[in-house]
N, C-alpha and C. Protein backbone atom coordinates (compact mmCIF):
# COMPACT_ATOMS: atom_id res chain seq x y z
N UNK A 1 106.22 100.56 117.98
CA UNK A 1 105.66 99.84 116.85
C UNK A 1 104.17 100.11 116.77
N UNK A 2 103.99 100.58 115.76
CA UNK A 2 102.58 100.85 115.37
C UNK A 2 101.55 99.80 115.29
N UNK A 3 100.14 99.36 115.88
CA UNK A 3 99.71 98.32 115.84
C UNK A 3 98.73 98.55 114.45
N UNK A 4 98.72 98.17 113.38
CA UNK A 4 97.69 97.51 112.36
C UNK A 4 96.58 97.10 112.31
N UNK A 5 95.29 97.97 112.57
CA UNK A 5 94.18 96.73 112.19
C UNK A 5 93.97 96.31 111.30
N UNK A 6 94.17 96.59 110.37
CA UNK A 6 93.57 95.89 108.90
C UNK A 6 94.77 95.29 108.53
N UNK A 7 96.19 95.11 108.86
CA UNK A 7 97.01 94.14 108.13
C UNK A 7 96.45 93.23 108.34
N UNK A 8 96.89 92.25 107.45
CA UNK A 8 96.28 90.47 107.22
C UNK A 8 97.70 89.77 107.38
N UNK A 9 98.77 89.75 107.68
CA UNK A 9 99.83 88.88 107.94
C UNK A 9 100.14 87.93 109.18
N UNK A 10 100.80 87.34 109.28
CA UNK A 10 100.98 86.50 110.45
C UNK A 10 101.67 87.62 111.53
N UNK A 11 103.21 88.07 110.44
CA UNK A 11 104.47 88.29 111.52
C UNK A 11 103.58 90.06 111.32
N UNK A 12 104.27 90.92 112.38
CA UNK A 12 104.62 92.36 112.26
C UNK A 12 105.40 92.80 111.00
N UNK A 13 104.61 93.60 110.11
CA UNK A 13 105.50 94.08 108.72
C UNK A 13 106.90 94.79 109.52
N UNK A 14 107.82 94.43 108.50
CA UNK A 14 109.11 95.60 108.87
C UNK A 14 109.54 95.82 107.49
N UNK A 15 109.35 96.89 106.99
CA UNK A 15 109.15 97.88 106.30
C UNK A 15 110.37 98.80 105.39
N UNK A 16 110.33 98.51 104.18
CA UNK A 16 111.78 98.46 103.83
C UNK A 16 111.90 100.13 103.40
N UNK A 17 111.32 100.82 103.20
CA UNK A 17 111.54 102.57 103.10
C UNK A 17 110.12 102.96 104.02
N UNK A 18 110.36 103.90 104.44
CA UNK A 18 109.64 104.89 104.99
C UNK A 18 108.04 105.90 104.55
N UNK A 19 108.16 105.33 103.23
CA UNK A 19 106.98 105.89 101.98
C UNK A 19 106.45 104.49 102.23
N UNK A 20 106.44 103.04 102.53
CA UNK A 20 105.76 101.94 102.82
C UNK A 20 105.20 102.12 103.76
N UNK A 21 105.47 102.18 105.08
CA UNK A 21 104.68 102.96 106.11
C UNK A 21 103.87 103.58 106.00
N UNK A 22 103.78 104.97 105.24
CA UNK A 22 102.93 106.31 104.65
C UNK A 22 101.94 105.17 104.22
N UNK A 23 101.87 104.63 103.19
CA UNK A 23 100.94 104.03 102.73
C UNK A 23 100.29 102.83 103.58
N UNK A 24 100.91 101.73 104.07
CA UNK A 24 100.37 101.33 105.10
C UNK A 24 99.05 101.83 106.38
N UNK A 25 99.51 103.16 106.86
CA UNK A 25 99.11 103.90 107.82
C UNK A 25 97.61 104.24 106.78
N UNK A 26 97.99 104.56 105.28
CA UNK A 26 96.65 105.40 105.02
C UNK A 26 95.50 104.21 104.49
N UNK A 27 96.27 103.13 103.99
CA UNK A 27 95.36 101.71 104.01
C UNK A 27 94.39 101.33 105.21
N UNK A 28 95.09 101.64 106.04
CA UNK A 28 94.65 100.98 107.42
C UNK A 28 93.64 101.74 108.21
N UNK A 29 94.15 103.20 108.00
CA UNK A 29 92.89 104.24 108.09
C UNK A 29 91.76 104.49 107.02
N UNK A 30 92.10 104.08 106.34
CA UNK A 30 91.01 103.55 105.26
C UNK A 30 89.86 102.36 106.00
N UNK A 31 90.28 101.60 106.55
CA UNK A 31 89.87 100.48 106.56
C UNK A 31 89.79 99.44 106.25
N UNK A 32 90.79 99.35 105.05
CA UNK A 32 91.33 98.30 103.97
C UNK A 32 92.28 97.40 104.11
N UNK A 33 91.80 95.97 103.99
CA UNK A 33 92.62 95.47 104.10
C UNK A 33 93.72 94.95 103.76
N UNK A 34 94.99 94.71 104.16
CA UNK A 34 96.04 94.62 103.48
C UNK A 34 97.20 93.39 103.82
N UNK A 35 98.24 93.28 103.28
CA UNK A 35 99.43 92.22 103.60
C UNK A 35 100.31 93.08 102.76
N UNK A 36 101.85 92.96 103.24
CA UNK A 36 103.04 93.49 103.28
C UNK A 36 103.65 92.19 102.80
N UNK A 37 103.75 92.48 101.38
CA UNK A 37 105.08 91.44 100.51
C UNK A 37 104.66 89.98 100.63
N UNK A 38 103.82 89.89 100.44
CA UNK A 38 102.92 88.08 101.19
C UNK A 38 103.53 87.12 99.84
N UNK A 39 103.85 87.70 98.71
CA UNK A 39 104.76 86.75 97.37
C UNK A 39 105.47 87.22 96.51
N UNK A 40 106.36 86.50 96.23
CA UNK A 40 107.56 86.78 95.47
C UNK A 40 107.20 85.94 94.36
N UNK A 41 107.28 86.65 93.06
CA UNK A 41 106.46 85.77 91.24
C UNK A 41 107.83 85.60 90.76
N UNK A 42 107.79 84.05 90.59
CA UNK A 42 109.09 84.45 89.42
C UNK A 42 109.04 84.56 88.18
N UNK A 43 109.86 85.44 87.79
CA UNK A 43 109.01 86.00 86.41
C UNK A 43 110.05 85.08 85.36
N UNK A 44 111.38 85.40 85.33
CA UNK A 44 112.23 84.27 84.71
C UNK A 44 112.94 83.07 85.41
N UNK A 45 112.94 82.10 85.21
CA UNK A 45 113.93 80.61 85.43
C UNK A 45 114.50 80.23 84.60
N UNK A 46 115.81 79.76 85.26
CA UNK A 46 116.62 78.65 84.66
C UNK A 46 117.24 77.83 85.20
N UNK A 47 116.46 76.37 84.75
CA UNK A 47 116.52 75.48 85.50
C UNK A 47 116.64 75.09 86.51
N UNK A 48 114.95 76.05 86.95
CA UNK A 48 114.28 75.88 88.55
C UNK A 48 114.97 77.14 89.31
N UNK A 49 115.87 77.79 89.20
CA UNK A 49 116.29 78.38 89.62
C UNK A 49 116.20 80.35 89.57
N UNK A 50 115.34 80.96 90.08
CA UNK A 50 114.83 82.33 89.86
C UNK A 50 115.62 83.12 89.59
N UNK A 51 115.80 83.80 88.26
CA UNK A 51 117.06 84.64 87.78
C UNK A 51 115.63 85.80 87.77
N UNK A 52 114.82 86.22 88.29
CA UNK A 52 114.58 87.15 88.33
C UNK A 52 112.99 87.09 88.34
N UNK A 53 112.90 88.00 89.86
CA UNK A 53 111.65 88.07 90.49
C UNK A 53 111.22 89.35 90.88
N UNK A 54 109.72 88.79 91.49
CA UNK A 54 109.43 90.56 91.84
C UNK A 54 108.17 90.07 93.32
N UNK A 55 108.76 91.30 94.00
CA UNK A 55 107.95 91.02 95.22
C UNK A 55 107.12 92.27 95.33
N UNK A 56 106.19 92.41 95.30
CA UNK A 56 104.90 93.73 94.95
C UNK A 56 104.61 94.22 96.94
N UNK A 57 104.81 95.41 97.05
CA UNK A 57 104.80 95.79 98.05
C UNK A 57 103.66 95.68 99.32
N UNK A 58 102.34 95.69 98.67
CA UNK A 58 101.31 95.18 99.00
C UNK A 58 100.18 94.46 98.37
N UNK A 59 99.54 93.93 99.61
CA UNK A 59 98.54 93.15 98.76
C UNK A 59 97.02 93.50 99.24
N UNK A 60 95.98 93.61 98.51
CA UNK A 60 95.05 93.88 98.90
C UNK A 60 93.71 93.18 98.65
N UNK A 61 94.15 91.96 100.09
CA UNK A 61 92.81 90.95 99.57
C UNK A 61 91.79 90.69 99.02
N UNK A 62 90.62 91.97 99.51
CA UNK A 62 89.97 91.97 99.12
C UNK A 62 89.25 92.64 97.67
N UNK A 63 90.50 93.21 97.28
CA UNK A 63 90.45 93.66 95.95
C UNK A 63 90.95 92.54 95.32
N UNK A 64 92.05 91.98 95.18
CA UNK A 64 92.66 90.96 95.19
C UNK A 64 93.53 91.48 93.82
N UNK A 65 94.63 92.38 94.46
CA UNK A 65 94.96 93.42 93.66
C UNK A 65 96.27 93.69 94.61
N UNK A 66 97.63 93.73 93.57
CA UNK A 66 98.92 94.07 94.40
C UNK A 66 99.14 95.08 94.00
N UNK A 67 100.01 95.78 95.27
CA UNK A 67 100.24 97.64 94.82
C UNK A 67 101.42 97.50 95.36
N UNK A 68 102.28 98.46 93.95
CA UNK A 68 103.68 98.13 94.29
C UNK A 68 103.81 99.87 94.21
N UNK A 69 104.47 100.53 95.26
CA UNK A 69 104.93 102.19 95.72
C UNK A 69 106.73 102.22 95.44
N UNK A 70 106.87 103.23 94.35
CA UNK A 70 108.14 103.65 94.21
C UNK A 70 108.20 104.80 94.24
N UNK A 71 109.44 105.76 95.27
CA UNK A 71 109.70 106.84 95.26
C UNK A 71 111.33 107.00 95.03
N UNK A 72 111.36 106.13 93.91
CA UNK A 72 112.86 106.40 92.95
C UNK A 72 112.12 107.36 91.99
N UNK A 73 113.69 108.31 91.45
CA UNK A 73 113.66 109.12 90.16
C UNK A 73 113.15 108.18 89.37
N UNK A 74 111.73 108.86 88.46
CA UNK A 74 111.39 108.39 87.12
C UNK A 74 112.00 107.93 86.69
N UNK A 75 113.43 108.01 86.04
CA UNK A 75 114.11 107.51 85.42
C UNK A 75 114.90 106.43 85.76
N UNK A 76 114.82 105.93 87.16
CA UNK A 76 115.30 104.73 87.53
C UNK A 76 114.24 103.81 87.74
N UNK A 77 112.88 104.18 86.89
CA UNK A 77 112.14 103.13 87.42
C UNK A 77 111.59 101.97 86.14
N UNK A 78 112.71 102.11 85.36
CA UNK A 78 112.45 101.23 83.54
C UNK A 78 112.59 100.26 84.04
N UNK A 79 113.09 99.59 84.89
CA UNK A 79 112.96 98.19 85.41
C UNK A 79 112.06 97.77 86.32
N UNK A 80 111.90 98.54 87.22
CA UNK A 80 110.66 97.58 88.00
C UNK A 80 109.33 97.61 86.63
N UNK A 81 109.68 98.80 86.53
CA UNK A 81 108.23 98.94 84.91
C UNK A 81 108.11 97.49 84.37
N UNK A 82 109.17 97.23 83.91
CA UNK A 82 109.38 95.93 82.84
C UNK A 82 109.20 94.86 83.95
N UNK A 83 109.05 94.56 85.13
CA UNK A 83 108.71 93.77 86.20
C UNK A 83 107.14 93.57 85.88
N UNK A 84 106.71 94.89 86.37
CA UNK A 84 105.29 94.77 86.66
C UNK A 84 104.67 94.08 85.26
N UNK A 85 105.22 94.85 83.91
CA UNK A 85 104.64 94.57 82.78
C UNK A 85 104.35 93.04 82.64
N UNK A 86 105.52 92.42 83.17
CA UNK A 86 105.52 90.46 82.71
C UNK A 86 104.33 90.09 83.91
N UNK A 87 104.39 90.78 85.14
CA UNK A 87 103.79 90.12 86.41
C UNK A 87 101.78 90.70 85.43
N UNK A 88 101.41 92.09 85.11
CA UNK A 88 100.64 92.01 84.51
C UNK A 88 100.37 91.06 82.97
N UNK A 89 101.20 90.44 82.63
CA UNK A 89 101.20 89.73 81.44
C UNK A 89 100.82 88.75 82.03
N UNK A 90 100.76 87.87 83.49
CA UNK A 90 100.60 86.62 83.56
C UNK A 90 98.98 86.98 84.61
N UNK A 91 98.54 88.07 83.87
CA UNK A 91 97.17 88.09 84.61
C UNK A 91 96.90 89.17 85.94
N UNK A 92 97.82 89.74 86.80
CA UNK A 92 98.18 89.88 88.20
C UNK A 92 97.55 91.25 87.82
N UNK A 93 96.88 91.73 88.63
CA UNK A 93 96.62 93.46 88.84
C UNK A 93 97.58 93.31 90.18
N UNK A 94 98.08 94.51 88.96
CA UNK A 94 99.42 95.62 89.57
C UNK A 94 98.74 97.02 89.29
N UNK A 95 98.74 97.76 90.63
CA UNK A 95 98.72 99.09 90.58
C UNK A 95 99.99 99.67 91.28
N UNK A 96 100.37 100.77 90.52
CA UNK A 96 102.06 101.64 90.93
C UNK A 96 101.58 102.68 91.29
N UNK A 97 101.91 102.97 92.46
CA UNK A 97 102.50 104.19 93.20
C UNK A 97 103.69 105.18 93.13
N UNK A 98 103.57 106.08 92.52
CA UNK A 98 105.05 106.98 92.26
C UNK A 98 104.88 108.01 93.24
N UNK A 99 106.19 108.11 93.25
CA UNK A 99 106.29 109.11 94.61
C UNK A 99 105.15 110.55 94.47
N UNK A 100 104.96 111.03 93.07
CA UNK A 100 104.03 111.79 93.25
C UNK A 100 102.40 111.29 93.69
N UNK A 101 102.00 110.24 93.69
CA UNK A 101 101.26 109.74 94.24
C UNK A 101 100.67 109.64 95.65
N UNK A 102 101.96 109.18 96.29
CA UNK A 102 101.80 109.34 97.39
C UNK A 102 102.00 110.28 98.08
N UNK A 103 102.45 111.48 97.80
CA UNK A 103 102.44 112.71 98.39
C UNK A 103 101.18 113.07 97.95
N UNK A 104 100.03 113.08 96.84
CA UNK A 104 99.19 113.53 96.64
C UNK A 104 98.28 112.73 97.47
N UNK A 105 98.21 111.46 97.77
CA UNK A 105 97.74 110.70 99.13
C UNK A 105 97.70 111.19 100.26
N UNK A 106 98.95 111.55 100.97
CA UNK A 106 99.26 112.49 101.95
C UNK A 106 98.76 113.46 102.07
N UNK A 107 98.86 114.25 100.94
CA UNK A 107 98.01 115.43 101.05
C UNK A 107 96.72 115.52 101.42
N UNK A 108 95.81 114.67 100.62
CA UNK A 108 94.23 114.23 100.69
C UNK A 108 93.98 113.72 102.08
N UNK A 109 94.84 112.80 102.63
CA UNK A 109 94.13 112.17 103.59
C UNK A 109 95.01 112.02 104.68
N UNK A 110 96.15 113.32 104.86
CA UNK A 110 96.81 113.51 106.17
C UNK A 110 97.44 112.13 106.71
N UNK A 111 97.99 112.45 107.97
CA UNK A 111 98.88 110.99 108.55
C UNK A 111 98.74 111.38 109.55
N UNK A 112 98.90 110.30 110.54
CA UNK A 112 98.61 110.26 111.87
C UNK A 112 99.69 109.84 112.44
């Protein structure tokens, strides 16, 4: 298990794809600080009950700015899209990561 200095969480992240990591690792070698999934927005209810939410992959306190990384086909990503869009409608900076992104990350600033 890789130790984190710059995460900000209580528990040890566990990490739901392998491109979360990538980015993690280059946050952290950055120097930036971060949290792994720290809230879940609900974007629709009915009657109290969350028919549909979104949990943004990271968070970055001190920007105070969530970054959500997808390395699905373009074309499977019209829904989280329409996620982020309502979570930016209620104010929230959302920045997206597409898989070409983060390989162009990788590229720039190597992994350890």
């Amino acid at each position: 298990m890789r130790e984190f200095r710059y995460y900000r969480g209580d528990a040890p992240p566990v990490f739901a794809h392998e491109s979360e990591r990538e980015v993690a690792v280059l946050l952290d070698e950055a120097g930036i600080p971060w949290m792994y999934e720290p809230h879940t927005f609900a974007l629709e209810e009915d009657d109290g009950t969350i028919v549909e939410g979104f949990t943004p992959d990271f968070y970055l306190p001190d920007a105070d700015v969530y970054l959500e990384c997808t390395t699905a086909k373009q074309s499977l990503t019209t829904r989280k899209n329409g996620k982020i869009r309502k979570l930016r409608g209620r104010g929230e900076v959302v920045a997206v990561h597409y898989r070409r992104d983060l390989q162009r990350l990788t590229r720039l600033y190597g992994q350890t």
